[in-house]
N, C-alpha and C. Protein backbone atom coordinates (compact mmCIF):
# COMPACT_ATOMS: atom_id res chain seq x y z
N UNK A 1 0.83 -1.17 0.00
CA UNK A 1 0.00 0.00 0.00
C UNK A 1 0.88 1.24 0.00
N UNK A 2 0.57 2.44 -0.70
CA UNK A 2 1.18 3.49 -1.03
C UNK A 2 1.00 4.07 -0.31
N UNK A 3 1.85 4.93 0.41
CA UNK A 3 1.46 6.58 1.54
C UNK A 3 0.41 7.68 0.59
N UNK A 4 -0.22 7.57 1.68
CA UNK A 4 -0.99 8.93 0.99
C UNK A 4 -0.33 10.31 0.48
N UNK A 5 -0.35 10.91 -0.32
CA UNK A 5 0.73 11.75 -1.39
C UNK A 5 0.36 13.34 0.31
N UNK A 6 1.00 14.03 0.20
CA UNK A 6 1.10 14.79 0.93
C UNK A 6 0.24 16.11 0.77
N UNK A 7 0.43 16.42 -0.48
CA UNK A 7 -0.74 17.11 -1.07
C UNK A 7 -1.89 17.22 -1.20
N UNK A 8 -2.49 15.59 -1.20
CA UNK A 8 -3.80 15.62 -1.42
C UNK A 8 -4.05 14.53 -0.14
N UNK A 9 -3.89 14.93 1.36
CA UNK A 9 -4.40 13.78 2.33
C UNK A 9 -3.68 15.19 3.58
N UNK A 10 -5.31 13.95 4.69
CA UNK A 10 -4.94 15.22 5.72
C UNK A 10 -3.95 14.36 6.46
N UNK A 11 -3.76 15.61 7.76
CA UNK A 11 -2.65 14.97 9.09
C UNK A 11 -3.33 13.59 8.99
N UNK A 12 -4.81 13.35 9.91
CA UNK A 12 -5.32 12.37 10.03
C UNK A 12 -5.32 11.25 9.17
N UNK A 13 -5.59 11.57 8.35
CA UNK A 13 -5.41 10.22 7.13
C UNK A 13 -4.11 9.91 6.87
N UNK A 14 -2.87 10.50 7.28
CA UNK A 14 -1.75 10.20 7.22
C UNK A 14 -1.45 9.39 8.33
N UNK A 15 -1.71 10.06 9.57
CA UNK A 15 -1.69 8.97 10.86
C UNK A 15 -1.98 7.97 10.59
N UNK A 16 -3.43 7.83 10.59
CA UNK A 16 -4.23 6.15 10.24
C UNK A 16 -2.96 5.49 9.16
N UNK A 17 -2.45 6.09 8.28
CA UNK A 17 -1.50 4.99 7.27
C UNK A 17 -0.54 4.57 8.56
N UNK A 18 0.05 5.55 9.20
CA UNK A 18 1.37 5.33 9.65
C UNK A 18 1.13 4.08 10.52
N UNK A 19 0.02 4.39 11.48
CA UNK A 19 -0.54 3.54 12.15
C UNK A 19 -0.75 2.24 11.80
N UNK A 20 -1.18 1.90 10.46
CA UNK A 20 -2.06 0.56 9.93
C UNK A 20 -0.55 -0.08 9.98
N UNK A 21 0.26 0.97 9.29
CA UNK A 21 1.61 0.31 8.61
C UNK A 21 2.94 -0.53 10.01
N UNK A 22 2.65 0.48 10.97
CA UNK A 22 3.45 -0.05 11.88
C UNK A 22 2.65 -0.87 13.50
N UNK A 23 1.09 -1.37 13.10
CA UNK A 23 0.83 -2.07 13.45
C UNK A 23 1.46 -2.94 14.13
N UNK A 24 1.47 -3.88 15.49
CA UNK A 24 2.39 -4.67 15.80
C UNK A 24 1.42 -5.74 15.38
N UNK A 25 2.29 -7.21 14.53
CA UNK A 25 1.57 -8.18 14.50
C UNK A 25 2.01 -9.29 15.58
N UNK A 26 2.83 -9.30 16.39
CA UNK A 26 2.86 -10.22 17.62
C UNK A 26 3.77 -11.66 16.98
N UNK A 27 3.89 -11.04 16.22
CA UNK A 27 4.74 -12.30 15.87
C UNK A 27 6.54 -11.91 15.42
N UNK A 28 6.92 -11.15 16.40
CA UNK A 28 8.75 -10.69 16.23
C UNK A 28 9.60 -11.21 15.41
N UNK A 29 9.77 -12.12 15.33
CA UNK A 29 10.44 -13.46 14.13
C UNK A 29 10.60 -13.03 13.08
N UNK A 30 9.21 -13.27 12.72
CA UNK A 30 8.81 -13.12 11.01
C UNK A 30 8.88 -11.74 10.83
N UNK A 31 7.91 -10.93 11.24
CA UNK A 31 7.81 -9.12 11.38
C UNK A 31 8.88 -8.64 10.85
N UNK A 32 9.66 -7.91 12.16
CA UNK A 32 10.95 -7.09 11.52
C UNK A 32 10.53 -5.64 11.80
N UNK A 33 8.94 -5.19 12.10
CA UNK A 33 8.95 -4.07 12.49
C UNK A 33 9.69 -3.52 13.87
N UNK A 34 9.29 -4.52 14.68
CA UNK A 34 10.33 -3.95 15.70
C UNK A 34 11.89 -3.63 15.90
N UNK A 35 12.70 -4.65 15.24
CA UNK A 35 13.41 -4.50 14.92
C UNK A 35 13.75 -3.25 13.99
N UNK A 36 12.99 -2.59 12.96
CA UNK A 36 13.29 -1.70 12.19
C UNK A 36 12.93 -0.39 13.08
N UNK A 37 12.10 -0.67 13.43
CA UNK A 37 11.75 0.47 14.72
C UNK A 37 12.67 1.05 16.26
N UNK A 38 13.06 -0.07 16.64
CA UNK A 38 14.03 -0.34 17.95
C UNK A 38 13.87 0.47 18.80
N UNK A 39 12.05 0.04 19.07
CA UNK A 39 11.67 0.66 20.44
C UNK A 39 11.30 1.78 20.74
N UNK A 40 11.28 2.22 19.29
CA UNK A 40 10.98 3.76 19.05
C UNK A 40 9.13 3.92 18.33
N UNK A 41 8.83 4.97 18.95
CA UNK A 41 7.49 4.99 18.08
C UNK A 41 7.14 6.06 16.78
N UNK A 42 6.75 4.86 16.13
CA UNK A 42 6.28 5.23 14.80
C UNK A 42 5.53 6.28 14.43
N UNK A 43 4.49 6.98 15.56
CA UNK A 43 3.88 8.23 14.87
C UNK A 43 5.00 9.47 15.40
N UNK A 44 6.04 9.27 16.65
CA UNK A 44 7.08 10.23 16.85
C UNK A 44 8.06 10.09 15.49
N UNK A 45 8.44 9.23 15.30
CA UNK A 45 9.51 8.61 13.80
C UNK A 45 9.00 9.57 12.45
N UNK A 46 7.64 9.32 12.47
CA UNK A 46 6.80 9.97 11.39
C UNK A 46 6.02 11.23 11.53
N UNK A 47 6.45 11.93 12.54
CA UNK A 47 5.33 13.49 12.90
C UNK A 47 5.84 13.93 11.44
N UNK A 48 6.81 14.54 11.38
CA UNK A 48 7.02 15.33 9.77
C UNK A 48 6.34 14.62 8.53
N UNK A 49 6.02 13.49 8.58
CA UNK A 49 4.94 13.02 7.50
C UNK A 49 3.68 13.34 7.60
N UNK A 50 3.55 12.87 8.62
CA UNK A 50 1.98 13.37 9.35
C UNK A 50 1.36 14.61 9.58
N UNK A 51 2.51 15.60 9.49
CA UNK A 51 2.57 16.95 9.57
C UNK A 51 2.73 17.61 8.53
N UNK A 52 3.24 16.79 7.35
CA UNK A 52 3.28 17.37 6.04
C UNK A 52 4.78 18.16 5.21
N UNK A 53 5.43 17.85 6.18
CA UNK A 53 6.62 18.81 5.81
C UNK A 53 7.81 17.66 5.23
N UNK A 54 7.45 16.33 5.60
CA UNK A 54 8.81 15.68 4.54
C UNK A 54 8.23 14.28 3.98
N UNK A 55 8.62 13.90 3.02
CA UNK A 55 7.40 12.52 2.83
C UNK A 55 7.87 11.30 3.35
N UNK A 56 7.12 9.93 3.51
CA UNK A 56 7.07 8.96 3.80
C UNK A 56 8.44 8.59 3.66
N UNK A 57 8.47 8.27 2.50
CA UNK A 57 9.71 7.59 2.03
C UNK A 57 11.33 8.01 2.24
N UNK A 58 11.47 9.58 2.09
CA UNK A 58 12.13 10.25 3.00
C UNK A 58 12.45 9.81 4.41
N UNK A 59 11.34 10.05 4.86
CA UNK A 59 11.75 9.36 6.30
C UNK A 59 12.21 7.90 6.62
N UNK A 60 11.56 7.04 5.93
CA UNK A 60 11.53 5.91 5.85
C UNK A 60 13.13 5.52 5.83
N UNK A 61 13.82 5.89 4.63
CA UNK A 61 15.33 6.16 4.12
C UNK A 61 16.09 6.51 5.23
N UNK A 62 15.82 7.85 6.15
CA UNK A 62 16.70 7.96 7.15
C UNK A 62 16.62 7.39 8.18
N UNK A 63 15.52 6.68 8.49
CA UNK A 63 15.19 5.78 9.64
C UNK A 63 16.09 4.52 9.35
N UNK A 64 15.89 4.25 8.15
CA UNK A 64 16.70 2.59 7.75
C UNK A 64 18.19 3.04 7.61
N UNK A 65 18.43 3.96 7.55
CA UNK A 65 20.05 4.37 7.79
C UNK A 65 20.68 4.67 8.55
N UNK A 66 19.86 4.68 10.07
CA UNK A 66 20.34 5.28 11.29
C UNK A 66 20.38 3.67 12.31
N UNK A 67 20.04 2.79 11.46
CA UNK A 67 20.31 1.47 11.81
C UNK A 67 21.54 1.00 12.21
C-alpha cells in the first residue's frame, strides 16, 4: 500500500497509514517491524509526514540508515 501523497491527504489520514503500517503483529520473528523500529514509536519517527513537511519515504530512508 502506497502513503498517501502529501498534497492531497490530511494529518489524520496520514496517521491512520502510519498507524495501519506499523501495526504490531505479535509475531517478532517473522515481522521485523520492531526490529526496524528499535523501540521507538512510529507516529514520533513519522510526525514530519503526518505533519506534512517531509514525505514517507524520505523518512523511511533515514530511519533505515540510522540502523
Amino acid at each position: 500500500m502506497l502513503p498517501p501523497d502529501i498534497a492531497s491527504s490530511t494529518p489524520d489520514e496520514r496517521k491512520a497509514f502510519v498507524s495501519r503500517q506499523w501495526e504490531c503483529m505479535n509475531h517478532c520473528p517473522s515481522c521485523g517491524k520492531c526490529h526496524f523500529l528499535r523501540g521507538r514509536d512510529a507516529l514520533q519517527l513519522y510526525a514530519d509526514y503526518i505533519e506534512g513537511r517531509r514525505s514517507y519515504l524520505e523518512l523511511t530512508l533515514e530511519i533505515r540508515n540510522s540502523l
